[in-house]
Protein backbone atom coordinates (compact mmCIF):
# COMPACT_ATOMS: atom_id res chain seq x y z
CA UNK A 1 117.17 52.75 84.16
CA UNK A 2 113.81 51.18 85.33
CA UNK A 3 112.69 50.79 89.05
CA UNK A 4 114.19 47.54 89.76
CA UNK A 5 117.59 48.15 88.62
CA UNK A 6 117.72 51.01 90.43
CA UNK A 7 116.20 49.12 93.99
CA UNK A 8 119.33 46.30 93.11
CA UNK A 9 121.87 49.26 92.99
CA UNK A 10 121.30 51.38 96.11
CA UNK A 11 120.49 48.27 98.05
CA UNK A 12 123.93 47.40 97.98
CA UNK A 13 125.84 50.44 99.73
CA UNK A 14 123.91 50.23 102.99
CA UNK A 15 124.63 46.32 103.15
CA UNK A 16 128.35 46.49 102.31
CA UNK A 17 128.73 49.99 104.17
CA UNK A 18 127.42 48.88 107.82
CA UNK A 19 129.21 45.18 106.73
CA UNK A 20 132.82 47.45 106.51
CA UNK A 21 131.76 49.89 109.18
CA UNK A 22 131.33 46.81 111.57
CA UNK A 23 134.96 45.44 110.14
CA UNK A 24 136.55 48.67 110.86
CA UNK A 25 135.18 49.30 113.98
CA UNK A 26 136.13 46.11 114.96
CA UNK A 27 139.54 46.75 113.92
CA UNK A 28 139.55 50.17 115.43
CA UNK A 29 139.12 48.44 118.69
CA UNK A 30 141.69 45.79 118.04
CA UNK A 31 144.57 48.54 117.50
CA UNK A 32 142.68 51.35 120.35
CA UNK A 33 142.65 54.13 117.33
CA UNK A 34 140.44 56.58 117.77
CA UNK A 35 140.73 58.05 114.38
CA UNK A 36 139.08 54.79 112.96
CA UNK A 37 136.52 54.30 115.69
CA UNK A 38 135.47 57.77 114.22
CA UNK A 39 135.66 56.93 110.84
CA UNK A 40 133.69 53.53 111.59
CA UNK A 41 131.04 55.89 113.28
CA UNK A 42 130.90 58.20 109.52
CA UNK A 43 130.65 55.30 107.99
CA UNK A 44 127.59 53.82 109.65
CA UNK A 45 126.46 57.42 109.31
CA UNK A 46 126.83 57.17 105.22
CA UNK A 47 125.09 54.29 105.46
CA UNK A 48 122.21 54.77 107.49
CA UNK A 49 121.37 58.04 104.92
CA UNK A 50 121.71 55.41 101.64
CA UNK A 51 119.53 53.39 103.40
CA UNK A 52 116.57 55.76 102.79
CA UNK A 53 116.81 55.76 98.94
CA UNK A 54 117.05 51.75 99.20
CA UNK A 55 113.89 51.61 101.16
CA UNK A 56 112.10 54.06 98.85
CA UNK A 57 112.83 52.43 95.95
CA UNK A 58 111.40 49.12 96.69
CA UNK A 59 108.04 49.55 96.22
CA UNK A 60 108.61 51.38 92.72
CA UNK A 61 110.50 48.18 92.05
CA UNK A 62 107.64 45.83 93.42
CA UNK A 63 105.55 47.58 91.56
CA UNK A 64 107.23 46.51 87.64
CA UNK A 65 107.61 42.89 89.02
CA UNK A 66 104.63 42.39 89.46
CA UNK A 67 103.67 44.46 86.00
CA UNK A 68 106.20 42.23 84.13
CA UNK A 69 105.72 38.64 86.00
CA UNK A 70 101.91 38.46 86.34
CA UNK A 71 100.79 35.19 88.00
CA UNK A 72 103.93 35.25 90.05
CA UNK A 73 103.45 35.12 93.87
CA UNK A 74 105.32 37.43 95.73
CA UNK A 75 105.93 35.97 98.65
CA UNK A 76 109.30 36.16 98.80
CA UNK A 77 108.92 40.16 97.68
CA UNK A 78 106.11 40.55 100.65
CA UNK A 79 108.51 38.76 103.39
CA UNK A 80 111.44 41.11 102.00
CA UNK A 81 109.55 44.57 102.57
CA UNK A 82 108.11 43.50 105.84
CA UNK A 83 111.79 42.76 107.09
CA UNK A 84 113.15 45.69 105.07
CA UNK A 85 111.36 47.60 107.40
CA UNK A 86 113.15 46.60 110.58
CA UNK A 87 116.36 46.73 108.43
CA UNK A 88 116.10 50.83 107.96
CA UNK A 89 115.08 50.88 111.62
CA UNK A 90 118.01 49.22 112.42
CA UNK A 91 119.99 51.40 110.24
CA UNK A 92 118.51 54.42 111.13
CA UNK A 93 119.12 54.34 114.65
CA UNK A 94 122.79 53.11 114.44
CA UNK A 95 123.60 55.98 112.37
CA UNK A 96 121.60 58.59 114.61
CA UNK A 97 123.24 56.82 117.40
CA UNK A 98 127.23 57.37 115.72
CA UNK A 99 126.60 60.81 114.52
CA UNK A 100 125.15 61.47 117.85
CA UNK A 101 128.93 60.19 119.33
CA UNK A 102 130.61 61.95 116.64
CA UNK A 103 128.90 65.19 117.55
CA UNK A 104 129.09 64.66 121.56
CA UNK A 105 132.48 63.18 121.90
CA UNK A 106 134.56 65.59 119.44
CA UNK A 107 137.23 67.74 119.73
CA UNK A 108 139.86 65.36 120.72
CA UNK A 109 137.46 63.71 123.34
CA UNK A 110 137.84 59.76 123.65
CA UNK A 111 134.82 57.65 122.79
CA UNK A 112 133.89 56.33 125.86
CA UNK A 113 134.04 52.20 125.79
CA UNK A 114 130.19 51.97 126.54
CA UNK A 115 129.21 54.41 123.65
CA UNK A 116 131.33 52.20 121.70
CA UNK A 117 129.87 48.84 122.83
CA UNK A 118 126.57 50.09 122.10
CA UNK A 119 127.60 50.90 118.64
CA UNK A 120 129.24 47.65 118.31
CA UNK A 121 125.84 45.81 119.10
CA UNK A 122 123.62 48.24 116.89
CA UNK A 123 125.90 47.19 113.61
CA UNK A 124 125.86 43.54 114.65
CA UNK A 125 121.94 44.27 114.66
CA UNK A 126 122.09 46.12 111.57
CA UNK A 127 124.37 43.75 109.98
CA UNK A 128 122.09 40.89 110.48
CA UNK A 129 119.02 42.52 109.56
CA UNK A 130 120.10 44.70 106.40
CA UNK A 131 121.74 40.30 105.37
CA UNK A 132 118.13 38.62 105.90
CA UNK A 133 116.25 41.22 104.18
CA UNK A 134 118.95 40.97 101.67
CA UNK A 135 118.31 37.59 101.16
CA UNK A 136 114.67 37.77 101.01
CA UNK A 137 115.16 40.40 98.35
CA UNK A 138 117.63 37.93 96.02
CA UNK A 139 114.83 35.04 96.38
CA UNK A 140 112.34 36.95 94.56
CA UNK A 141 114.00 36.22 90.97
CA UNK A 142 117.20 34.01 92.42
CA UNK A 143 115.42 30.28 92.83
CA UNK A 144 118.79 28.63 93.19
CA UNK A 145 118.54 29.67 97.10
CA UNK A 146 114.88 29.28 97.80
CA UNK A 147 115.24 26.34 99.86
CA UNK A 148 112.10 24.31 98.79
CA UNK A 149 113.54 24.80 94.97
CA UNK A 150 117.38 24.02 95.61
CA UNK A 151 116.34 19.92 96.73
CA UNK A 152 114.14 20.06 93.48
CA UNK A 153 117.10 20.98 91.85
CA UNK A 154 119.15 19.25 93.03
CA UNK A 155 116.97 15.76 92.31
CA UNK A 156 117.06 17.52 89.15
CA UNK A 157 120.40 17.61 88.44
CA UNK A 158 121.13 13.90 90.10
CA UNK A 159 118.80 12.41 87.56
């Protein structure tokens, strides 16, 4: 397994993790359970710690494209790690902040509906960050959604 393969691989669970902990959550609200709040707040947890191997292995990964694709700007790979950074940030502190609830609010104690709304806004944050730098990361090798190649394309196709 080379560097790359393994960046594509753990990038995924953080994405799709804070993407199903924000569903559930959502849904834990929707029904008032507090057994899937909590499980919504492990989740997020999960993720935020898979989110560390993602970010580590990027610049391994970097590393062979550039190796394999000399000549090749990486624009696309530059804009991706500065973002990525903000993305683990944003991971980071929503799973520090749910393990923090998890930890002060057990025992049978109710989340409180703050706690709970800042949650709520740290995954929307995390959600949108962990998607942009997850697009940024698909337009380094993907040029059907780089958005100056998909008109040229697209004339491409037309003619």
């Amino acid at each position: 397994m080379n560097p790359a393969l393994l960046h594509l691989i753990t990038t995924h669970v953080p994405v799709m993790g804070t993407s199903f902990g924000l569903c559930l959550l959502l849904l834990a609200l929707l029904r008032r359970s507090e057994e899937l709040k909590r499980v919504a707040l492990l989740v997020f947890v999960v993720a935020a710690l898979l989110a560390l191997p993602a970010y580590l292995s990027g610049p391994s990964a970097s590393d062979l494209l550039r190796r394999l694709m000399p000549g090749m700007t990486m624009d696309a790979g530059d804009q991706h790690a500065e973002i990525a950074i903000l993305a683990l940030a944003g991971s980071l502190v929503l799973g520090v902040v749910s393990l923090v609830g998890l930890i002060l609010f057990r025992n049978g104690r109710s989340l409180p509906t703050g706690w709970l709304v800042l949650v709520l806004l740290l995954a929307l944050v995390a959600c949108g960050l962990l998607s942009w730098t997850a697009n940024l990361g698909g337009r380094i090798r993907h040029l059907e959604i780089r958005p100056q190649v998909s008109a040229v394309l697209v004339c491409a196709v037309e003619v």
